[in-house]
Every structure is written in C-alpha cells, then in structure tokens.
Protein backbone atom coordinates (compact mmCIF):
# COMPACT_ATOMS: atom_id res chain seq x y z
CA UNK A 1 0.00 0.00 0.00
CA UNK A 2 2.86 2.69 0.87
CA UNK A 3 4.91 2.04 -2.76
CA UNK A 4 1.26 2.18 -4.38
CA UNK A 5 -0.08 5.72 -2.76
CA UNK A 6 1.09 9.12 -4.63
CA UNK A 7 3.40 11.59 -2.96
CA UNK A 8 0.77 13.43 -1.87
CA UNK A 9 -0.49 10.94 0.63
CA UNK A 10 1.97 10.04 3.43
CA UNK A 11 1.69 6.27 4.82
CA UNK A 12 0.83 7.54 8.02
CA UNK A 13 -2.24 10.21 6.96
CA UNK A 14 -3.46 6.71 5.03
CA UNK A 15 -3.03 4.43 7.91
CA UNK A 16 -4.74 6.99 10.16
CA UNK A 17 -7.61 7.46 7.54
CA UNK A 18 -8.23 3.72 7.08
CA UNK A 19 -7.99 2.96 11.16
CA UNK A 20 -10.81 5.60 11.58
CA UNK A 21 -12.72 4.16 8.96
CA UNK A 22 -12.42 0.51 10.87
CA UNK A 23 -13.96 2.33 14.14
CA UNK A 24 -16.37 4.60 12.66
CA UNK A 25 -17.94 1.52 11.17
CA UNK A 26 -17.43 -1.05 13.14
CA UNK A 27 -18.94 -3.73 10.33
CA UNK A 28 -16.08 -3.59 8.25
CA UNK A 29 -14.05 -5.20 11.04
CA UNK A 30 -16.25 -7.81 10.15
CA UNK A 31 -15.22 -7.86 6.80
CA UNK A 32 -12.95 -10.61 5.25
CA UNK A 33 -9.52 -8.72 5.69
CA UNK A 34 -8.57 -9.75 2.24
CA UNK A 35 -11.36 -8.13 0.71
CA UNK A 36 -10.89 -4.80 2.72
CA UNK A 37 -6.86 -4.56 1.79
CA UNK A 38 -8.17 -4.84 -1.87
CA UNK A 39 -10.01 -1.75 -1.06
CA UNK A 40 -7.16 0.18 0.67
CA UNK A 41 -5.36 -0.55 -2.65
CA UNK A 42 -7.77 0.22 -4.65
CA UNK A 43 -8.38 3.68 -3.21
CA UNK A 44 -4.67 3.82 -2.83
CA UNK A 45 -3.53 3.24 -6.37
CA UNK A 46 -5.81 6.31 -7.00
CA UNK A 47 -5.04 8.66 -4.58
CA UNK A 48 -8.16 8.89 -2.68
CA UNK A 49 -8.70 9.23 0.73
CA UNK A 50 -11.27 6.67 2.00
CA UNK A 51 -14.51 7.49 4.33
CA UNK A 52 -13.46 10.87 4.77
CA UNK A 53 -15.71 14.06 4.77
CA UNK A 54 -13.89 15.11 1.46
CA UNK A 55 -15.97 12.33 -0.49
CA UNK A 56 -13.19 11.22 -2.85
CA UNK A 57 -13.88 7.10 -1.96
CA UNK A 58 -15.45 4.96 0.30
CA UNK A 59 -14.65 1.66 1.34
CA UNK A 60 -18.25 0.23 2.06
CA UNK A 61 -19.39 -3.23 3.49
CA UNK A 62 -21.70 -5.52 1.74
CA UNK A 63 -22.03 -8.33 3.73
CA UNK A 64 -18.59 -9.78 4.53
CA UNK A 65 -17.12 -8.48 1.64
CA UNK A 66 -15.94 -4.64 1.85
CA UNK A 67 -16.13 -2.89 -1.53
CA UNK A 68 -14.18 0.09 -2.47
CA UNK A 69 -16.51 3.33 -4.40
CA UNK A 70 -15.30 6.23 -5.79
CA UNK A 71 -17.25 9.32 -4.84
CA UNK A 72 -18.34 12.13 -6.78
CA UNK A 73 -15.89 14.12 -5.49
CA UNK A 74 -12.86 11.55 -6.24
CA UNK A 75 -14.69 11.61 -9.92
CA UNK A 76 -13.47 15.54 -9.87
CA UNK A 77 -10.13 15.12 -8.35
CA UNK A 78 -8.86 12.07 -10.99
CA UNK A 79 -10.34 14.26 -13.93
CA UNK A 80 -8.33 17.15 -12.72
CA UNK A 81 -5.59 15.68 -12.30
CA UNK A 82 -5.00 15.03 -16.36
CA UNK A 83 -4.67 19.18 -16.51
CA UNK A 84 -7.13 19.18 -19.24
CA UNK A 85 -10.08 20.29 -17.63
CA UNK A 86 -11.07 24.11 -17.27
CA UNK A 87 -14.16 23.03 -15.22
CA UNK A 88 -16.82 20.15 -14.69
CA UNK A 89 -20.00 20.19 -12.84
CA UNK A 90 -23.58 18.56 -12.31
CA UNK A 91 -26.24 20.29 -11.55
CA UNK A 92 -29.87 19.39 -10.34
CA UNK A 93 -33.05 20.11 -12.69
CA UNK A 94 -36.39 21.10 -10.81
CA UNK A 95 -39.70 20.98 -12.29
CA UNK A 96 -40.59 25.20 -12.63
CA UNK A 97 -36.93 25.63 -13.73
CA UNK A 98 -36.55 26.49 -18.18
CA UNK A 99 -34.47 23.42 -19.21
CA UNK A 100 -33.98 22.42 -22.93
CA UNK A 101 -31.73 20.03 -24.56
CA UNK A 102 -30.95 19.19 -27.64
CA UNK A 103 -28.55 16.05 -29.01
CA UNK A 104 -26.91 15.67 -32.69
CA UNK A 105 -24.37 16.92 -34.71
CA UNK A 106 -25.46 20.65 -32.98
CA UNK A 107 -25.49 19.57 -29.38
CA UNK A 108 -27.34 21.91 -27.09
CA UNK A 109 -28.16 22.68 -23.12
CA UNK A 110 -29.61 25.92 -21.87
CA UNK A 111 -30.77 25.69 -17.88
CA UNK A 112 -32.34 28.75 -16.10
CA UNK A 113 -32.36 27.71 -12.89
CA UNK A 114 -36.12 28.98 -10.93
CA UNK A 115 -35.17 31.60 -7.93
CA UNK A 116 -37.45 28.69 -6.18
CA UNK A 117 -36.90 25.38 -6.94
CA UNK A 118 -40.42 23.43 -7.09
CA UNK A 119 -40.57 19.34 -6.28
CA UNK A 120 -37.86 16.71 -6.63
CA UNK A 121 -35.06 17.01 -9.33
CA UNK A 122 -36.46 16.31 -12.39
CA UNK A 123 -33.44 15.83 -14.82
CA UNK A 124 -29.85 16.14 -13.80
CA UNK A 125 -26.94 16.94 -16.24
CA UNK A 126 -23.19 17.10 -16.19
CA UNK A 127 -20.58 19.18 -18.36
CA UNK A 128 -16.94 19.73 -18.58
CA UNK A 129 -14.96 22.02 -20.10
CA UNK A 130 -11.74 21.17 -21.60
CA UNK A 131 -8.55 23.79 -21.50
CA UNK A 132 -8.01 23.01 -25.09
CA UNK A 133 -11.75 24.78 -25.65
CA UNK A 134 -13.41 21.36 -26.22
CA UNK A 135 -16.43 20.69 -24.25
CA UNK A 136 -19.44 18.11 -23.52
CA UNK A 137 -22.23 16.83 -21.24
CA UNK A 138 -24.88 14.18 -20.70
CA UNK A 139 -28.49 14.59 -19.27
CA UNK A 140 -30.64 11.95 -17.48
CA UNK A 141 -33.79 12.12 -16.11
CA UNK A 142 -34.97 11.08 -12.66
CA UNK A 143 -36.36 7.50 -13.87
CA UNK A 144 -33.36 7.08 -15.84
CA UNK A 145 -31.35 7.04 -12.38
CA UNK A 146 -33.44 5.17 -10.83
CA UNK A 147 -33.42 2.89 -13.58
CA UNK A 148 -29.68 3.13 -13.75
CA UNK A 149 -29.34 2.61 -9.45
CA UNK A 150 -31.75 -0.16 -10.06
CA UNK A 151 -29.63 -2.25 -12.57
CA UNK A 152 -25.86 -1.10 -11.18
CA UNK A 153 -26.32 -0.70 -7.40
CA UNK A 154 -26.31 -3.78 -5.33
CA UNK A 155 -27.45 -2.83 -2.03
CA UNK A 156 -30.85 -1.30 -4.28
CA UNK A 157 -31.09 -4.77 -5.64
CA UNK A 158 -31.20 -6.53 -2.41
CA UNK A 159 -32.89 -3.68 -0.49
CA UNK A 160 -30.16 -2.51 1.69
CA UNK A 161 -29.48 0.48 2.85
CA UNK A 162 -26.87 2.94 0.67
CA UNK A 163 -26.41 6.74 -0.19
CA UNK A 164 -28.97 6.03 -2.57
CA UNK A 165 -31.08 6.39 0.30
CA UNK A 166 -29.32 8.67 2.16
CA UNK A 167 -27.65 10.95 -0.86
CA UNK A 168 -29.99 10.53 -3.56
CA UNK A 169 -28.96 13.89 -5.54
CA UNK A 170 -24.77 12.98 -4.61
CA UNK A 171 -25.62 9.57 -6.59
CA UNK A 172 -27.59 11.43 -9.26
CA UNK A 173 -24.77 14.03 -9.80
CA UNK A 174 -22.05 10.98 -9.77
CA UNK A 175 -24.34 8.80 -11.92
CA UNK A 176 -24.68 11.46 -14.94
CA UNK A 177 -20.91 12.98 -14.38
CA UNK A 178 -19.83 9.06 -15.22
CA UNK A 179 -21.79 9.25 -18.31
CA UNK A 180 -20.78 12.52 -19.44
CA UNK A 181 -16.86 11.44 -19.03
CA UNK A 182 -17.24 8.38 -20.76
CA UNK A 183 -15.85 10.10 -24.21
CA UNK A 184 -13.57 12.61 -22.30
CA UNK A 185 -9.67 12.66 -22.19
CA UNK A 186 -8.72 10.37 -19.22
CA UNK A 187 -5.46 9.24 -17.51
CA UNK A 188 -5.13 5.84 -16.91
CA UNK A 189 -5.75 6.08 -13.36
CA UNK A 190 -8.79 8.12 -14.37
CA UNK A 191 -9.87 5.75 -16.74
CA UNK A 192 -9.73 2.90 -14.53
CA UNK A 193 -12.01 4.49 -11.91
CA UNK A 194 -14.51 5.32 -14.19
C-alpha cells in the first residue's frame, strides 16, 4: 500500500484514515480482511482518501465483503488531475426551472435555474470544459437514475441500505458525471475508476 499511494499521501495520513474508517464503522471489522486490503489498494492506487468528509472514496461493506466506491468528489479530483479540464460540474433540474436540450451533430443545453426550486429534481446533467476549448455533457432524467441505481447498485437490488437512500442527488450528480466522461480525455488512473 505505501509504494502504491502518490506523494501526496503520506503512509501515516493513510493508515490513520483507514484505522478511523475501521472504528467509525465497526462492520467492516467484520469484513474478510482480504477483501478490505483490496479496497485500501484500490483507493490507494488512486489517490483517494477513503470514508473521509472530502468524499473522494469509500470503502463500504456488503455483507462480509468490503467494496471500495469512488465518490463524486474523487470523480473531480482524478479528472483534474489530467490538466485538461477548465471546469466540470452537475447540476440538479427542478420541475418550474426552463431546461432544454438538444442532441446531434449541434449539441445543445440551456438551464435557467427557478429563484425557487419546485418538487424533486427532475433531470440532472453534467458538463466539462476542456482547456483546449473542447467541451461536452450528458443529461438523465430522474427515472433514468433510478433505472440506472436499479440495474448497477447492489445494495438497491437486495434492499439494503446505501447513499442512494441517504444521498440521492450525490448519486444522481455521480451517476450522470460518469456518463458525461465516458468520451472525455482520461489518464489511466482516471480511466480505470470510471
């Protein structure tokens, strides 16, 4: 794990990290341990800091099996790291906001958010903008996530609790930022996390 993390992620702050992690949730000590170092690798390869408030990863226990996730904010720090992107985002779509979209060889988006967001979310969407002036983004509607949870998310298939629960519009935002990066420039570690 030390000769996999990136220099800017001492041993120790890891160790530290992944021992609060163990006592903050105490089920992952019930975990097979070869299952959980696969996650410390996993999240160390990338650089991302496990079960912290920052939200980069998340080493989560199904079971006895602990998983590792990459967060929506881990999403953003891997993409930035290539130095290609000026910006990326996802934003939340409520019913009395003006939202159009268009797809094609003229791709368009135009959101005016309402000063008073009615209802849940209706659509959510995601762009970046590349420093090289390149752009794109990807929109999904509410049943398209839940659709989408409902087919990739294993605790909704089995009816566990998750931050699909907890976090819907965090999953949302991750969900349609995934789809919009699919065809961006990526690194490898980038690439791999996606």
């Amino acid at each position: 794990i030390k000769r996999a993390l990136p220099q800017q992620i001492s041993f120790e702050r890891f160790s530290r990290i992944c021992m609060t992690a163990v006592r903050q949730n105490p089920k992952l000590q019930q975990c097979n341990p070869m299952s959980f170092l696969g996650a410390l690798m996993q999240s160390a390869q990338l650089g991302l800091e496990p079960n912290t408030p920052l939200g980069q990863a998340y080493i989560i226990p199904y079971g006895n099996e602990a998983t590792f996730q990459i967060g929506y904010q881990g999403l953003l720090d891997l993409a930035y790291r290539t130095n290609q992107y000026k910006s990326i985002y996802a934003v939340a779509v409520y019913e009395n906001d003006h939202f159009e979209y268009e797809e094609g060889l003229f791709r368009k988006l135009e959101h005016k958010p309402s000063m008073k967001p009615e209802g849940a979310p209706i659509y959510y969407y995601a762009v970046y903008h590349l420093i090289n002036g390149g752009y794109g983004f990807a929109v999904m509607s509410r049943d398209e996530i839940i659709n989408h949870r409902n087919k990739y998310s294993a605790a909704a298939k089995s009816g566990r609790s998750s931050p699909w629960d907890t976090d819907f519009d965090s999953m949302a935002k991750k969900t349609v930022l995934k789809q919009a990066l699919k065809y961006a420039p990526k690194s490898v570690e980038f690439g791999l996390a996606l």
